[in-house]
C-alpha atoms as a PDB file:
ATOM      1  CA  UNK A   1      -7.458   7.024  18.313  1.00  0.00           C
ATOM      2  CA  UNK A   2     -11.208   8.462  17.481  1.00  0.00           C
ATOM      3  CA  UNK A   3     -10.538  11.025  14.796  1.00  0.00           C
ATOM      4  CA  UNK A   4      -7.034   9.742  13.239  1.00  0.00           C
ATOM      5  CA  UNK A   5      -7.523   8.327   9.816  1.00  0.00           C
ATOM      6  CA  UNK A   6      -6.698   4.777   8.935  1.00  0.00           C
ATOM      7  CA  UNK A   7      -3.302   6.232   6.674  1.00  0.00           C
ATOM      8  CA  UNK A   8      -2.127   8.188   9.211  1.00  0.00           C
ATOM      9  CA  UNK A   9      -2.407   5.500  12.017  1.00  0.00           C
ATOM     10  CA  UNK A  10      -0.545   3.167   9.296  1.00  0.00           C
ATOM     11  CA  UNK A  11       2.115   5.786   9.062  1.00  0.00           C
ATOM     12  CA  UNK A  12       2.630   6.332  12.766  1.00  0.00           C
ATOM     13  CA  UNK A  13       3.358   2.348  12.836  1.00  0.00           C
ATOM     14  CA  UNK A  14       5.780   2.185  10.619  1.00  0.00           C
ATOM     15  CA  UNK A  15       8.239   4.577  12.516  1.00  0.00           C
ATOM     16  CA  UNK A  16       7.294   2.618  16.221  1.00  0.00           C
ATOM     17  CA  UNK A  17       7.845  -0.818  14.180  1.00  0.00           C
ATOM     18  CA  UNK A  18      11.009   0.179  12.870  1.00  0.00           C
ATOM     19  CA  UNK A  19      12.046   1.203  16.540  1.00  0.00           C
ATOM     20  CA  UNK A  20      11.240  -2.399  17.750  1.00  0.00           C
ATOM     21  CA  UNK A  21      12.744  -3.758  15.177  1.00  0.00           C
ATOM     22  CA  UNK A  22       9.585  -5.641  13.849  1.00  0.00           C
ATOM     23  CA  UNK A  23      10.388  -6.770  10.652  1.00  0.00           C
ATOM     24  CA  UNK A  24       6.925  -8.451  10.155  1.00  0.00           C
ATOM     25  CA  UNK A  25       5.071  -5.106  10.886  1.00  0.00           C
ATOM     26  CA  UNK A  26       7.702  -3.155   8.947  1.00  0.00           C
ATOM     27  CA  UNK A  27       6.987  -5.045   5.913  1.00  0.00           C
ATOM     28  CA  UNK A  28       3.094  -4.921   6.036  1.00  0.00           C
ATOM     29  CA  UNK A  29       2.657  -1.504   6.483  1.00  0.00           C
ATOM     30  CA  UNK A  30       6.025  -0.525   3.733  1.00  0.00           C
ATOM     31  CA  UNK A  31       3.848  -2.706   1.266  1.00  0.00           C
ATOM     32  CA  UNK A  32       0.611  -1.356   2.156  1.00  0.00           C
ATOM     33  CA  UNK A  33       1.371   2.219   2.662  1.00  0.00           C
ATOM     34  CA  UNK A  34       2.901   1.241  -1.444  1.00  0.00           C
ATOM     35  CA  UNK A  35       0.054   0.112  -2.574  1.00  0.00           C
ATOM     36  CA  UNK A  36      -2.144   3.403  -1.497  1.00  0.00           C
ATOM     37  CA  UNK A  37       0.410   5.288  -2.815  1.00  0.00           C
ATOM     38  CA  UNK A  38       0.331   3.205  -5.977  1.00  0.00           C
ATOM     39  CA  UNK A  39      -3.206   3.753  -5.897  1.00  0.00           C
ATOM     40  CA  UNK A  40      -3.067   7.484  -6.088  1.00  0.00           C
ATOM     41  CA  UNK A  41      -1.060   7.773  -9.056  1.00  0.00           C
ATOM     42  CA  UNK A  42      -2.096   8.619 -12.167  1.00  0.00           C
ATOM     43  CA  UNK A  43      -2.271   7.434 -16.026  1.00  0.00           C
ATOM     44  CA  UNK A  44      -0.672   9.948 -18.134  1.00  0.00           C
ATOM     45  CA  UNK A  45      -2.226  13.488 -19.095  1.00  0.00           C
ATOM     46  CA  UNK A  46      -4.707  12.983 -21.767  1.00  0.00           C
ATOM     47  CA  UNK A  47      -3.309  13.913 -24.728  1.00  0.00           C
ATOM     48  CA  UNK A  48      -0.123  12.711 -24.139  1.00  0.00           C
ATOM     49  CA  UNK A  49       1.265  10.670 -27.337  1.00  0.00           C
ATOM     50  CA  UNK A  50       2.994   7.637 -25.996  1.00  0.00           C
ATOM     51  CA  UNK A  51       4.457   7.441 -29.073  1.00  0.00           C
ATOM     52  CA  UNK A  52       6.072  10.645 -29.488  1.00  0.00           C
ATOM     53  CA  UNK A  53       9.956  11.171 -29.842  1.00  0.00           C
ATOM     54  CA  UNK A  54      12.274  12.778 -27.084  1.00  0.00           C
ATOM     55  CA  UNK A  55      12.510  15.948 -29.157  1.00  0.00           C
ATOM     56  CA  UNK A  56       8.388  16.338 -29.464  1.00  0.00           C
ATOM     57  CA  UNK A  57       7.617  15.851 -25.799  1.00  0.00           C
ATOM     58  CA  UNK A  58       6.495  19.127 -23.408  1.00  0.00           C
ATOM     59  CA  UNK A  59       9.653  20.077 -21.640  1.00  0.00           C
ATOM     60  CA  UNK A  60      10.063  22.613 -19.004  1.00  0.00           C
ATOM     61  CA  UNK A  61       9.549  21.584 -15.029  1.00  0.00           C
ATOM     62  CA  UNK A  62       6.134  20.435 -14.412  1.00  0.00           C
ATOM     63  CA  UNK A  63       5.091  20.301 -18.136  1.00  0.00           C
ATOM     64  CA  UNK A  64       3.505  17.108 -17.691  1.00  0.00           C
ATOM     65  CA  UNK A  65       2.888  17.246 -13.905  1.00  0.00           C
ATOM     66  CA  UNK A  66      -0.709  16.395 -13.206  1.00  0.00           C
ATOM     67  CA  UNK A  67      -2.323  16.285  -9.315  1.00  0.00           C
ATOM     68  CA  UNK A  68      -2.840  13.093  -7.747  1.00  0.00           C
ATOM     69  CA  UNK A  69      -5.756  11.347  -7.078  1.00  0.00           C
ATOM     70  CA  UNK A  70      -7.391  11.831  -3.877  1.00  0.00           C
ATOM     71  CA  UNK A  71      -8.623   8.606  -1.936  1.00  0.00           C
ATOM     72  CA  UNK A  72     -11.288   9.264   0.446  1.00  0.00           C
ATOM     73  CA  UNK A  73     -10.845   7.095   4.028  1.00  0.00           C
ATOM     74  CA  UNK A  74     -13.459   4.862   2.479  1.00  0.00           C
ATOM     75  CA  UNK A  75     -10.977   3.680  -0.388  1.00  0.00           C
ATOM     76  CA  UNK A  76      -8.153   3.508   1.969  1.00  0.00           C
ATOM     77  CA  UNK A  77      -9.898   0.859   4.068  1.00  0.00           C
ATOM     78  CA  UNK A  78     -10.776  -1.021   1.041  1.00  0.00           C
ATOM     79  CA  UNK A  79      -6.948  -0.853  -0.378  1.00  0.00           C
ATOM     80  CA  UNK A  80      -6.017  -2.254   3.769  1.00  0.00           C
ATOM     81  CA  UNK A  81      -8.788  -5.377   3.480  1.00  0.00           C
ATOM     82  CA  UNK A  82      -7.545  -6.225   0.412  1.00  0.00           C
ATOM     83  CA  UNK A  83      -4.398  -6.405   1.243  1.00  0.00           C
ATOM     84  CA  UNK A  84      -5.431  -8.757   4.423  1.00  0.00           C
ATOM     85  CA  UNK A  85      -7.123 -10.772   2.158  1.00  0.00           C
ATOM     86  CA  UNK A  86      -4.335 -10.919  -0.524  1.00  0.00           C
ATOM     87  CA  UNK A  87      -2.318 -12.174   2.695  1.00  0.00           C
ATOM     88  CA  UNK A  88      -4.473 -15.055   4.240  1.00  0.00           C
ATOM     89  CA  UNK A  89      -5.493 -16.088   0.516  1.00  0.00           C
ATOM     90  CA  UNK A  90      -1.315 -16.312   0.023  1.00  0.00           C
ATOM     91  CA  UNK A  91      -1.018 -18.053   3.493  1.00  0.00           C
ATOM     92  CA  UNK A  92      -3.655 -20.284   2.750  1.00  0.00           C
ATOM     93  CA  UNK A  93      -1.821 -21.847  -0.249  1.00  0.00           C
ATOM     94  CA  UNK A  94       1.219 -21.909   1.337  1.00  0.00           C
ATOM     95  CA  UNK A  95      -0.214 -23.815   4.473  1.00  0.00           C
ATOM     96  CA  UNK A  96      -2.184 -26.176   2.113  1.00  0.00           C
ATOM     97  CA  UNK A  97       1.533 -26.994   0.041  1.00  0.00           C
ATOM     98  CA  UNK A  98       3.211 -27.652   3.515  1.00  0.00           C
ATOM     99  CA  UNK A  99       5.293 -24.412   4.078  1.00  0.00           C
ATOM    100  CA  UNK A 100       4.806 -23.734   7.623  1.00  0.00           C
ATOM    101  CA  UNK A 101       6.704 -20.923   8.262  1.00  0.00           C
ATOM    102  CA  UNK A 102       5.729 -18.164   5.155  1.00  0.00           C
ATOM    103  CA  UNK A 103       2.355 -18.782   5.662  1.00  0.00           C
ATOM    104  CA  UNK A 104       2.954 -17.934   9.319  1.00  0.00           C
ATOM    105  CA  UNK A 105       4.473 -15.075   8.365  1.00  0.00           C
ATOM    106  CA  UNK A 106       2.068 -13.851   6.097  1.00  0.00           C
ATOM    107  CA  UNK A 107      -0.683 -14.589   8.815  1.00  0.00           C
ATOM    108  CA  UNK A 108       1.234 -12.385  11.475  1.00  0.00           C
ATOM    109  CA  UNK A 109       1.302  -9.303   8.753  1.00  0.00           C
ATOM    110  CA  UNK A 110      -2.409  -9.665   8.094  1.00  0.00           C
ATOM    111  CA  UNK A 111      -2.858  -9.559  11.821  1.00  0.00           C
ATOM    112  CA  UNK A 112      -0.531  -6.399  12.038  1.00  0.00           C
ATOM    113  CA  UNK A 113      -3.281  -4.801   9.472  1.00  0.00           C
ATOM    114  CA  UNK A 114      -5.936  -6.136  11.019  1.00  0.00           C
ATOM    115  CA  UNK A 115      -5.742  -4.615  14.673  1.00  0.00           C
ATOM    116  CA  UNK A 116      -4.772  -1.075  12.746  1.00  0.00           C
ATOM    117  CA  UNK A 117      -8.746  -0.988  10.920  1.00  0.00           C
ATOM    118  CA  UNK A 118     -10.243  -2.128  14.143  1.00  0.00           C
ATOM    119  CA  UNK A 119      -9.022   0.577  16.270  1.00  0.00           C
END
């Protein structure tokens, strides 16, 4: 899909893996759609006493609201390889302590990744 960026072709997976009931798929793209999300957010507004008291915080909606970080498609990709590589570094030690079948697992989900940056 020329012209579809890498979240959005992540996020139209997740809906057509549910469908089919692909729990390995499901679960890569939940945790890695997590992590960019993770990535976006925030530290606290400068300023911001972490030490203050209930009654000395800002109060009112959106006192303390700040925007969220903006990832360009460039950061994206990086958060999506190193999730891949989180996955075949796990499935490597699994494989090399003799469990067969999460390391398989965690090979399938890096493949599931894998063929969504390569298209």
């Amino acid at each position: 899909m020329p012209g579809v960026s890498l979240r959005e072709r992540l996020r139209a997976a997740l809906p057509t893996a549910m469908k089919a009931r692909d729990r390995t798929a499901v679960s890569a793209l939940r945790s890695t759609l997590s992590a960019i999300d993770n990535a976006e957010a925030v530290d606290r507004p400068a300023g911001v006493d972490r030490g203050l008291a209930i009654e000395q915080s800002a109060v009112g909606v959106g006192a303390t609201e700040v925007a969220r970080r903006e990832l360009s498609d460039d950061d994206v990709e990086h958060i999506v390889r190193a999730e891949i590589a989180e996955r075949e570094t796990a499935a490597a030690g699994y494989a090399e302590s003799g469990r067969v079948e999460p390391a398989e697992r965690l090979r399938a989900e890096a493949a599931v990744l894998t063929a969504l940056i390569e298209r």
